[in-house]
Protein backbone atom coordinates (compact mmCIF):
# COMPACT_ATOMS: atom_id res chain seq x y z
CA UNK A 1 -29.51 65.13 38.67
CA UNK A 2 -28.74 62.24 36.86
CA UNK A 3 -31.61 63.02 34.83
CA UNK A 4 -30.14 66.35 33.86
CA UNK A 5 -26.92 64.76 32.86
CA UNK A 6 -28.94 62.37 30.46
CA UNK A 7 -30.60 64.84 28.81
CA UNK A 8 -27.04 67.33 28.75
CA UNK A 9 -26.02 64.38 27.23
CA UNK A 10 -28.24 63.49 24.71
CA UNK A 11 -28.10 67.31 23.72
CA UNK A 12 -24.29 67.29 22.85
CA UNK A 13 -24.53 63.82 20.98
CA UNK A 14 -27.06 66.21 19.05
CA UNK A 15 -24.83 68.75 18.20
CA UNK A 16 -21.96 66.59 17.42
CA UNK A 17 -23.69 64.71 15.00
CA UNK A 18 -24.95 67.29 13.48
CA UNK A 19 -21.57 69.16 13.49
CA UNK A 20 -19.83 65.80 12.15
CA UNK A 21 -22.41 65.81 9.16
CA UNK A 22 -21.97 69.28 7.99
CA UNK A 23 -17.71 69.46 8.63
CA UNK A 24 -15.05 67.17 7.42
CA UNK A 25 -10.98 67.73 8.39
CA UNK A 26 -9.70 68.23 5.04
CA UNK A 27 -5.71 68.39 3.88
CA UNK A 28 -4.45 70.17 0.92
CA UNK A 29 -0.94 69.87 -0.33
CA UNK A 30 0.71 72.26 -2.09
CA UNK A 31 3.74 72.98 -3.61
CA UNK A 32 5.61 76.09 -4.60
CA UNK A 33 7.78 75.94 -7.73
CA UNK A 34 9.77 78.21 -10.26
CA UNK A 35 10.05 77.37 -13.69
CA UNK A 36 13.74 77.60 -15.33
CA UNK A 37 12.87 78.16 -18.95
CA UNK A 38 9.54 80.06 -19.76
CA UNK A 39 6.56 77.09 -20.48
CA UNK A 40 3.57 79.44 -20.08
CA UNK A 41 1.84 80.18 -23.32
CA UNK A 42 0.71 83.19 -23.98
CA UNK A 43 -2.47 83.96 -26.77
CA UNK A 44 0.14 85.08 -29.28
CA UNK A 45 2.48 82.14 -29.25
CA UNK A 46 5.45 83.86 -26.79
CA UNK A 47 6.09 82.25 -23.53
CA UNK A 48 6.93 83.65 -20.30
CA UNK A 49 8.59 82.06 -16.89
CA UNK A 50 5.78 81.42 -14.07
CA UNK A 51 6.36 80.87 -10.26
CA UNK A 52 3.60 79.60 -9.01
CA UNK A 53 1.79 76.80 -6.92
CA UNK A 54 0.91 73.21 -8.32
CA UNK A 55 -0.96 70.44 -6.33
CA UNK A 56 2.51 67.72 -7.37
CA UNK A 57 5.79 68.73 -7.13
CA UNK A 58 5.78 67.43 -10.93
CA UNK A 59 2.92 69.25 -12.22
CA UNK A 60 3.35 71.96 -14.75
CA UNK A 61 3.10 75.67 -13.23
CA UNK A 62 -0.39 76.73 -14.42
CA UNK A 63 -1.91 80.26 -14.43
CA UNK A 64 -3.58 80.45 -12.09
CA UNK A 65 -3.11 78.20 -9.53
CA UNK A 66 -5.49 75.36 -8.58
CA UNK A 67 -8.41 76.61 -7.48
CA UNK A 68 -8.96 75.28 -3.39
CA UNK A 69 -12.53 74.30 -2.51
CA UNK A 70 -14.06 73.69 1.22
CA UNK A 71 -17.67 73.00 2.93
CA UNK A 72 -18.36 75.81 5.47
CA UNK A 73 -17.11 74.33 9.12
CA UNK A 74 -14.27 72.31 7.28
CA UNK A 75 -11.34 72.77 9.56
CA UNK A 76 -8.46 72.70 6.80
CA UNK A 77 -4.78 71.60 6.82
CA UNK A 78 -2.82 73.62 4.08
CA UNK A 79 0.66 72.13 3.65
CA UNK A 80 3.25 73.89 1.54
CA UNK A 81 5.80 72.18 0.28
CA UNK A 82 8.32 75.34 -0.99
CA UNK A 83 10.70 74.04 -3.91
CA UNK A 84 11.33 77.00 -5.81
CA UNK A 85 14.89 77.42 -5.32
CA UNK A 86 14.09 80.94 -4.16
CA UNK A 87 13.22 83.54 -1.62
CA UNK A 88 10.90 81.85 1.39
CA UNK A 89 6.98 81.93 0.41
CA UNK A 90 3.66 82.12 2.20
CA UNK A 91 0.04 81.38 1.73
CA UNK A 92 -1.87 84.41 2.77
CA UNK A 93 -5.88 83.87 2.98
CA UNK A 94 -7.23 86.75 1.36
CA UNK A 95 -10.34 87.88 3.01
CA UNK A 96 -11.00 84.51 5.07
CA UNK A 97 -11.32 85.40 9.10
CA UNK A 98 -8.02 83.18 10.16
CA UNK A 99 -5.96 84.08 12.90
CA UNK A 100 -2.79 86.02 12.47
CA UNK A 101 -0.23 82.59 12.81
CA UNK A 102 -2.01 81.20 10.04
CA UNK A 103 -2.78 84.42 7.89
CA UNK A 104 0.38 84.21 5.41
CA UNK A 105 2.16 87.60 6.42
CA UNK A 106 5.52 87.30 6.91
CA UNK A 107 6.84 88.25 10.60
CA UNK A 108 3.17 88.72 11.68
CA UNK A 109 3.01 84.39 10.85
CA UNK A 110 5.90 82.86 9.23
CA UNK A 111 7.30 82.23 5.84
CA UNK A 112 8.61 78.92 4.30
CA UNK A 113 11.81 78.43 3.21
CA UNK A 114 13.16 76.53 -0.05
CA UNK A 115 12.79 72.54 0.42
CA UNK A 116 11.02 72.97 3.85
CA UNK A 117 7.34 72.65 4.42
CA UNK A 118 4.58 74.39 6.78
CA UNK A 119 0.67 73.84 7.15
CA UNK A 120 -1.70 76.92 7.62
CA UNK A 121 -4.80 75.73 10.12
CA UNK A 122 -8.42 77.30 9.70
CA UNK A 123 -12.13 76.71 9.73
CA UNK A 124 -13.67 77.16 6.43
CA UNK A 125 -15.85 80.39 6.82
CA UNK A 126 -18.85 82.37 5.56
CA UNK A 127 -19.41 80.59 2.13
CA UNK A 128 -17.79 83.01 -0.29
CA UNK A 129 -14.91 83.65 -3.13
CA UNK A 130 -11.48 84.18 -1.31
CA UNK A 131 -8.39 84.53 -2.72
CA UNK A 132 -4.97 82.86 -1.33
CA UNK A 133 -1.64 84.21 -2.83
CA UNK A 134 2.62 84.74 -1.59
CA UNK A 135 2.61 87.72 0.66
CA UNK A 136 6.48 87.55 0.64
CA UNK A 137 7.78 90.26 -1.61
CA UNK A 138 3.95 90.63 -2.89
CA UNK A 139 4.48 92.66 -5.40
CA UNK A 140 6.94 90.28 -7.56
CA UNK A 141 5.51 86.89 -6.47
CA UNK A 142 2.30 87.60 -6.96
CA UNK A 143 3.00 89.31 -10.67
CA UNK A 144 5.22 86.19 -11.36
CA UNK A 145 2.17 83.58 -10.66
CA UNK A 146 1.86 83.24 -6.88
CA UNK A 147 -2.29 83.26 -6.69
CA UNK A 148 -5.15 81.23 -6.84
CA UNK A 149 -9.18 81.39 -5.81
CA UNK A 150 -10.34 79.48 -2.87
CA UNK A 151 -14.01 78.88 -2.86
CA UNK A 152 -15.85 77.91 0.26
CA UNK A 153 -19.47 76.34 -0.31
CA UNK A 154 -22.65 75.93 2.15
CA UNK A 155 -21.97 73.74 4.61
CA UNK A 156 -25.18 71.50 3.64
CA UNK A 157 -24.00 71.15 0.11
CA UNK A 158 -26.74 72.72 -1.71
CA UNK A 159 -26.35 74.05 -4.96
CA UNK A 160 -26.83 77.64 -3.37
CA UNK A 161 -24.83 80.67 -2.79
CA UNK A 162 -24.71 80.04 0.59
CA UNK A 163 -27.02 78.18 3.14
CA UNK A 164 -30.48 79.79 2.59
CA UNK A 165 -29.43 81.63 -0.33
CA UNK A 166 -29.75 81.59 -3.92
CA UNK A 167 -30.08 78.63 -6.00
CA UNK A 168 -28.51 78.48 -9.40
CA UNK A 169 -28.13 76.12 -12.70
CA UNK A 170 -24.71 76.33 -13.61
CA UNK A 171 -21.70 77.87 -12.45
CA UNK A 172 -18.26 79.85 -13.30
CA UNK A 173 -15.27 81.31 -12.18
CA UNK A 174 -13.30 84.27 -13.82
CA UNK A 175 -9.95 85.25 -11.45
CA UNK A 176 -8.51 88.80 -13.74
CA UNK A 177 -4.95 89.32 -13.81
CA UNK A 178 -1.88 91.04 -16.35
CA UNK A 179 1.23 90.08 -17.49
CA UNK A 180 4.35 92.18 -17.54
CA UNK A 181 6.56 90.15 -19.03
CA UNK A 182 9.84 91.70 -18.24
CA UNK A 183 8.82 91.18 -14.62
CA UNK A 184 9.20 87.59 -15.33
CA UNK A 185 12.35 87.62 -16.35
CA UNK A 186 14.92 84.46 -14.24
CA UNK A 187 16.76 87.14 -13.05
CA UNK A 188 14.06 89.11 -11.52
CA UNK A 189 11.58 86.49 -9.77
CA UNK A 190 15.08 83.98 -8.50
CA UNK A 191 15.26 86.66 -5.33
CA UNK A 192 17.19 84.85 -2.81
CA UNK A 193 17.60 87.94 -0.80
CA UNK A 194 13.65 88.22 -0.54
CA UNK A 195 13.64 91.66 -0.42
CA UNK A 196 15.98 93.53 -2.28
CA UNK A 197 14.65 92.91 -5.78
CA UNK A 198 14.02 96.70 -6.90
CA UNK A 199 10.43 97.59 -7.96
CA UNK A 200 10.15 98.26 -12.31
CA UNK A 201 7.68 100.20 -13.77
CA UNK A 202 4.69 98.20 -14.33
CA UNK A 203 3.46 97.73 -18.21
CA UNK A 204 1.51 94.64 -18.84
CA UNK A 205 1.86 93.30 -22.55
CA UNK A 206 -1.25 90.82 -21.60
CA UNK A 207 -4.70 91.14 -19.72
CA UNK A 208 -5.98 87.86 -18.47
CA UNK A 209 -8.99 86.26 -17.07
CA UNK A 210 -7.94 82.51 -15.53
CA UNK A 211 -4.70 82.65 -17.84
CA UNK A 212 -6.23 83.38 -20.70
CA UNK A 213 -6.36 86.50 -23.12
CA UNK A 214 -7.78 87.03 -26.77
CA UNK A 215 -9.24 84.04 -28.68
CA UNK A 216 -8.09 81.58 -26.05
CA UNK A 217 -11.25 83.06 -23.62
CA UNK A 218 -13.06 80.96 -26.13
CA UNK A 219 -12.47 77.83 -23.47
CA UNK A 220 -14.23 80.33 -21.14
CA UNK A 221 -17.59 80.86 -22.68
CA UNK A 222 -20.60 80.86 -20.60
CA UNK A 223 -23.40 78.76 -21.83
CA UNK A 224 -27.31 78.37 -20.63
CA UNK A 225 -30.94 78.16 -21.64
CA UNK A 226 -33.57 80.72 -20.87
CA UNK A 227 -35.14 81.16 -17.73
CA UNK A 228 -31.93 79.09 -16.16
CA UNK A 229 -29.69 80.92 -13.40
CA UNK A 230 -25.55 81.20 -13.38
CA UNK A 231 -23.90 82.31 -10.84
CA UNK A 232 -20.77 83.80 -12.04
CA UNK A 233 -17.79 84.06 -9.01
CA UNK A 234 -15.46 87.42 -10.21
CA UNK A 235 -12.21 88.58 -8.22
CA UNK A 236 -9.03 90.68 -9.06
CA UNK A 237 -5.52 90.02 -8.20
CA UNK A 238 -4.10 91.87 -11.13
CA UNK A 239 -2.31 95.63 -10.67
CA UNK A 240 -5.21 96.84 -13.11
CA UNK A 241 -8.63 98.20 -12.28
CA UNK A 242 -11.58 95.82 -13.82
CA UNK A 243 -14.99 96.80 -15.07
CA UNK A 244 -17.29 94.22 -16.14
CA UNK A 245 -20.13 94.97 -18.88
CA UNK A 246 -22.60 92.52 -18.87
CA UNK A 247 -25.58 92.23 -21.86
CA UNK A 248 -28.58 94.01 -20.40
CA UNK A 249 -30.51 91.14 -21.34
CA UNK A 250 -29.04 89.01 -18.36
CA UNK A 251 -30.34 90.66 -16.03
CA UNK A 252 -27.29 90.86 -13.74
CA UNK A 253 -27.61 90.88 -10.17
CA UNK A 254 -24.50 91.87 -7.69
CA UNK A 255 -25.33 89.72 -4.70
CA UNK A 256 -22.11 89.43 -2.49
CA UNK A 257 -19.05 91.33 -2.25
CA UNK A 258 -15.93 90.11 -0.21
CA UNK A 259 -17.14 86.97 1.07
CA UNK A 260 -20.00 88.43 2.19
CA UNK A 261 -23.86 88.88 0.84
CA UNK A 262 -24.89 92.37 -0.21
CA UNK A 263 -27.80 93.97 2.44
CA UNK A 264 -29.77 94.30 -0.67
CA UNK A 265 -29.38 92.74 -4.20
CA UNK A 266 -28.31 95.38 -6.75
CA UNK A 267 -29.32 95.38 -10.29
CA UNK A 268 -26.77 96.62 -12.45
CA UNK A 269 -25.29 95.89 -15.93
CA UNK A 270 -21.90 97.28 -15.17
CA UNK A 271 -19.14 96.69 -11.95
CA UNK A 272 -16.11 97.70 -11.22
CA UNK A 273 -13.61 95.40 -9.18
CA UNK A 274 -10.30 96.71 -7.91
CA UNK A 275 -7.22 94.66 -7.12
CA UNK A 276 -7.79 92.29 -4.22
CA UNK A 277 -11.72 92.42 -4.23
CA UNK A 278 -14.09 89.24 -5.11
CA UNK A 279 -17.91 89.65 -5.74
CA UNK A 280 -20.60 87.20 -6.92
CA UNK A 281 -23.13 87.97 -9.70
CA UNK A 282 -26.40 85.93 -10.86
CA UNK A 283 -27.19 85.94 -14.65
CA UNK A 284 -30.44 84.83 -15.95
CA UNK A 285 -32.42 85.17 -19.74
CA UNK A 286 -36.01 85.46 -20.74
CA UNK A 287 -34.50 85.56 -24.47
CA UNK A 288 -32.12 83.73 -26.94
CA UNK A 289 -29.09 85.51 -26.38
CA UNK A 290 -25.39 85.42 -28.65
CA UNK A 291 -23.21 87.48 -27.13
CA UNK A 292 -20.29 88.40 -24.84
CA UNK A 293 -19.27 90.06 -21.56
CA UNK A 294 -16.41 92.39 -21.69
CA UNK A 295 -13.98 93.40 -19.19
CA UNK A 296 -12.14 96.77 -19.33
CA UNK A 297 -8.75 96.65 -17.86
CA UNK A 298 -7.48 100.64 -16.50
CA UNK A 299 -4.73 102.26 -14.93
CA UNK A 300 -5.18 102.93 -11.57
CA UNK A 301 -2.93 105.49 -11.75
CA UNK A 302 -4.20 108.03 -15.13
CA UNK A 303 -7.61 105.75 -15.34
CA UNK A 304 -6.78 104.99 -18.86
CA UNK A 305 -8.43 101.73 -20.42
CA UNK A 306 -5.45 100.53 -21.68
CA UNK A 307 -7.37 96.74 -22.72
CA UNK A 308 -10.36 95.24 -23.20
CA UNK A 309 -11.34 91.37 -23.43
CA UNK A 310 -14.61 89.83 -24.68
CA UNK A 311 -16.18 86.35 -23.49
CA UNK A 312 -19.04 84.82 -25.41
CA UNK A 313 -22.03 84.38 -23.47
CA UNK A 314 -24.52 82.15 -24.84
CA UNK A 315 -28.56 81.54 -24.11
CA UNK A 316 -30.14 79.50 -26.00
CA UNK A 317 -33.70 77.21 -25.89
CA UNK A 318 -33.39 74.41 -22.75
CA UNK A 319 -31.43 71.44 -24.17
CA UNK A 320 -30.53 73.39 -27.13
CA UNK A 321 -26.65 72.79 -27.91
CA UNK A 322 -27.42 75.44 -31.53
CA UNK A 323 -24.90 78.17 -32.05
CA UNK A 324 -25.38 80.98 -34.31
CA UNK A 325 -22.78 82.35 -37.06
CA UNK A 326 -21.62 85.86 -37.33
CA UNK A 327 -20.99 87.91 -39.97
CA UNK A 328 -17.60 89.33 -40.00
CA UNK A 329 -16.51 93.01 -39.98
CA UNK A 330 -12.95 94.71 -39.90
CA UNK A 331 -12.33 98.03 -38.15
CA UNK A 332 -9.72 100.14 -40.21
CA UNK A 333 -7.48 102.33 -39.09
CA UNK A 334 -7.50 100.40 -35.72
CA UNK A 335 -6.29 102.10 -33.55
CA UNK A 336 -7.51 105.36 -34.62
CA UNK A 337 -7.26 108.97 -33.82
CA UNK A 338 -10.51 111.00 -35.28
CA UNK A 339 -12.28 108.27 -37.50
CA UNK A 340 -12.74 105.06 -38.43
CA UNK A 341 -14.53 102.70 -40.61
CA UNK A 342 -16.38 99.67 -40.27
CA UNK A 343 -16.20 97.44 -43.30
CA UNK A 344 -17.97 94.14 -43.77
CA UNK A 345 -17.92 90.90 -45.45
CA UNK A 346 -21.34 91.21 -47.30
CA UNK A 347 -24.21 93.82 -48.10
CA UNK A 348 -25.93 94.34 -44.19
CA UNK A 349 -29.94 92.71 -44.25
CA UNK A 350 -32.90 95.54 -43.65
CA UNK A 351 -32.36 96.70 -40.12
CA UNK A 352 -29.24 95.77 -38.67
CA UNK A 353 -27.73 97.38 -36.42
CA UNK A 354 -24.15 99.38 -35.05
CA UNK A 355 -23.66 100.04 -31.73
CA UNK A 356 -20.45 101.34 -29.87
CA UNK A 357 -19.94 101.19 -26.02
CA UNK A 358 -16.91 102.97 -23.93
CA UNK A 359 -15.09 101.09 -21.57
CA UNK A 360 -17.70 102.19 -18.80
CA UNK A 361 -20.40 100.39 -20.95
CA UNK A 362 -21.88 103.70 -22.05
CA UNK A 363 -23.49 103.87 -25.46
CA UNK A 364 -21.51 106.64 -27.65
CA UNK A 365 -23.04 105.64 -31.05
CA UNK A 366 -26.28 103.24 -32.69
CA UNK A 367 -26.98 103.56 -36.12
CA UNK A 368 -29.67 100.99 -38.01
CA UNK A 369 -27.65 100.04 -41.33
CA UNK A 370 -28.89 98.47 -44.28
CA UNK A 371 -27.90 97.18 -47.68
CA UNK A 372 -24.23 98.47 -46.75
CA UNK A 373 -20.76 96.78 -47.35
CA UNK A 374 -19.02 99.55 -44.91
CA UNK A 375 -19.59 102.54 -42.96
CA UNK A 376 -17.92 105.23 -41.45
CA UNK A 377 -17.83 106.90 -38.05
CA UNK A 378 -16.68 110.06 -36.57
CA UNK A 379 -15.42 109.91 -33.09
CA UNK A 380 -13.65 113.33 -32.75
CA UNK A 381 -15.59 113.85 -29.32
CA UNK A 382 -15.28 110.19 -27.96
CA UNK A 383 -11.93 110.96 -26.05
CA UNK A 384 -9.06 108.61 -26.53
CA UNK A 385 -9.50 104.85 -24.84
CA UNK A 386 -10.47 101.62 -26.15
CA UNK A 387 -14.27 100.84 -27.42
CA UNK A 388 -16.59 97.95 -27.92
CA UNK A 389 -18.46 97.77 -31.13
CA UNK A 390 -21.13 95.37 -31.13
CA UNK A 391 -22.96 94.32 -34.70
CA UNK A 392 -26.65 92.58 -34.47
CA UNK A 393 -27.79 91.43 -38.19
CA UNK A 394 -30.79 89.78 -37.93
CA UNK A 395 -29.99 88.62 -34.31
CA UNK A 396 -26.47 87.23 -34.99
CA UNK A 397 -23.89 89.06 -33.18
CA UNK A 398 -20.44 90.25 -33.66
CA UNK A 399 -17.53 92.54 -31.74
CA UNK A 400 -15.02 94.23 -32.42
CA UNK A 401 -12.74 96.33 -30.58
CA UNK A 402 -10.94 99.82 -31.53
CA UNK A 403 -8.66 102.06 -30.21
CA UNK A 404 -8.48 105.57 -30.15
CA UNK A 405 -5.43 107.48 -29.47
């Protein structure tokens, strides 16, 4: 008997050790703030008012907010510090298995009011993109800055998608949302009542991915050599439907959706997130590559692309740090109704070449151009919505976009 307890014992030491290796306790602090005066900047100069979460109660309110990050196993102490001088606010764990006290719905768990503080419990799950975001008044505080990714990694620290999973090289994180910026008006997002705020029509002036719109997704390039794996971490908290049009030549494989991996890997060029969903993608090379990524944004409501954004995506020889010039081209009338035409800065080399994409990354038009200073293009059965035009002259790319009303 006392041989039995030995060994029962020796077996637990086991497992706690093992447990204590792989799982810390881990305490985030966060704080929920309102600006007074708008201090977000916008791609085009303007500023608009944020309320959002910062890690200091003196940090600036950024768009999003901080990203969270925990090992699977981690059992995690969120604090939230709420000093908004507002309505109450939560921290709702989209998509991580939490019980209901600490899953962020108000009356189901429990809100925080202004100048108090509450901590949300859990065990880091499934390794996986989450998202965490206000659930009180949703619609408002999430619009007005409320949201943030939380990332949980294998509990063995791998650089994998999850334990046993997929290794990669490098790795990113693109979080989509809009701005309507009459919805951030101080009137409008300083709801004491919490509730009674009336819902506007919803017409985003900007389309963002982390923040970020137009030449500022610059800071958002993805760079690697050939043959080298990224894994690319996508999710949607915006209002807008997303699709994502990747360059064939990357090879993109969808490999997780919702926290959770796919039965089978599938091998597609083109996906569609809506609002609320997170999946994980693996990009990979076998060529030099200059290009970019785009990202439609539509109406859920008529399906209308009403924006699209471009990222440069860049592949180049291992340890090569090279970037290639473009040549320029102007789209005019832009937008357009039944035609439009492509000029550009010099006389095209022998064999370049036009090609147009819709927003579901279907190819409408290709022509091979050369010797030619402009060219023009009739799109009187394209349908009205915005379109990608992609140049390649002599393997140096550049885009453009156009819209057709």
């Amino acid at each position: 008997m006392k041989n039995i307890h030995l060994i029962l014992g020796l077996v637990w030491s086991i497992i706690a050790s093992n447990f204590n290796a792989q799982s810390q306790v881990i305490t985030t602090n966060l704080v929920a703030k309102m600006d007074v005066i708008p201090t977000f900047s916008l791609w085009d100069g303007n500023k608009t008012l944020l309320m959002g979460y910062t890690k200091f109660i003196g940090s600036k309110i950024d768009l999003p907010s901080p990203i969270l990050e925990y090992y699977e196993g981690d059992s995690v102490n969120l604090n939230m510090r709420n000093f908004s001088q507002s309505a109450p606010h939560t921290i709702h764990l989209h998509g991580l298995d939490v019980n209901q006290e600490n899953d962020g719905v108000p009356h189901l768990s429990f809100e925080i009011p202004h100048d108090s503080t509450g901590t949300y419990s859990f065990v880091a799950p499934h390794p996986g993109t989450y998202l965490y975001h206000c659930h009180v008044v949703s619609p408002l505080h999430v619009q007005a800055g409320m949201y943030g990714l939380l990332i949980v990694r294998p509990a063995d620290k791998s650089k994998t998608t999850w334990s046993g999973g997929y290794a990669y090289d490098k790795e990113y994180a693109w979080l989509a949302s809009e701005i309507d910026t009459f919805w951030h008006q101080y009137q409008r997002i300083h709801d004491l009542s919490a509730g009674t705020t009336p819902i506007l029509d919803y017409k985003p002036q900007y389309f963002l991915l982390n923040g970020k719109s137009e030449n500022q997704l610059e800071s958002e390039s993805i760079t690697s050599s050939i043959n080298k794996t990224v894994f690319l971490r996508l999710a949607n908290i915006g209002n807008y439907g997303n699709t994502f049009v990747f360059p064939s030549a990357t090879k993109t494989r969808i490999i997780s959706s919702d926290g959770r991996p796919l039965p089978s890997i599938d091998f597609s060029d083109t996906l569609t997130i809506l609002p609320g969903e997170r999946y994980e993608v693996l990009l990979s090379s076998e060529v030099l590559l200059n290009d970019s990524i785009s990202v439609s944004y539509f109406n859920l409501n008529t399906q209308i692309v009403e924006n699209i954004q471009s990222i440069p995506i860049t592949i180049t020889q291992v340890n090569s740090i090279s970037t290639i010039e473009s040549t320029g081209m102007k789209i005019i009338p832009n937008p357009a109704s039944s035609a439009f035409r492509i000029t550009f800065n010099a006389s095209m080399p022998d064999d370049s070449e036009i090609t147009v994409y819709n927003s579901s990354g279907q190819k409408v038009y290709a022509r091979i151009i050369s010797d030619q200073t402009s060219l023009n293009i009739n799109t009187l059965s394209w349908g009205r919505g915005l379109y990608f035009i992609t140049l390649n002259s002599g393997g140096q790319f550049t885009h453009q976009k156009v819209m057709l009303k």
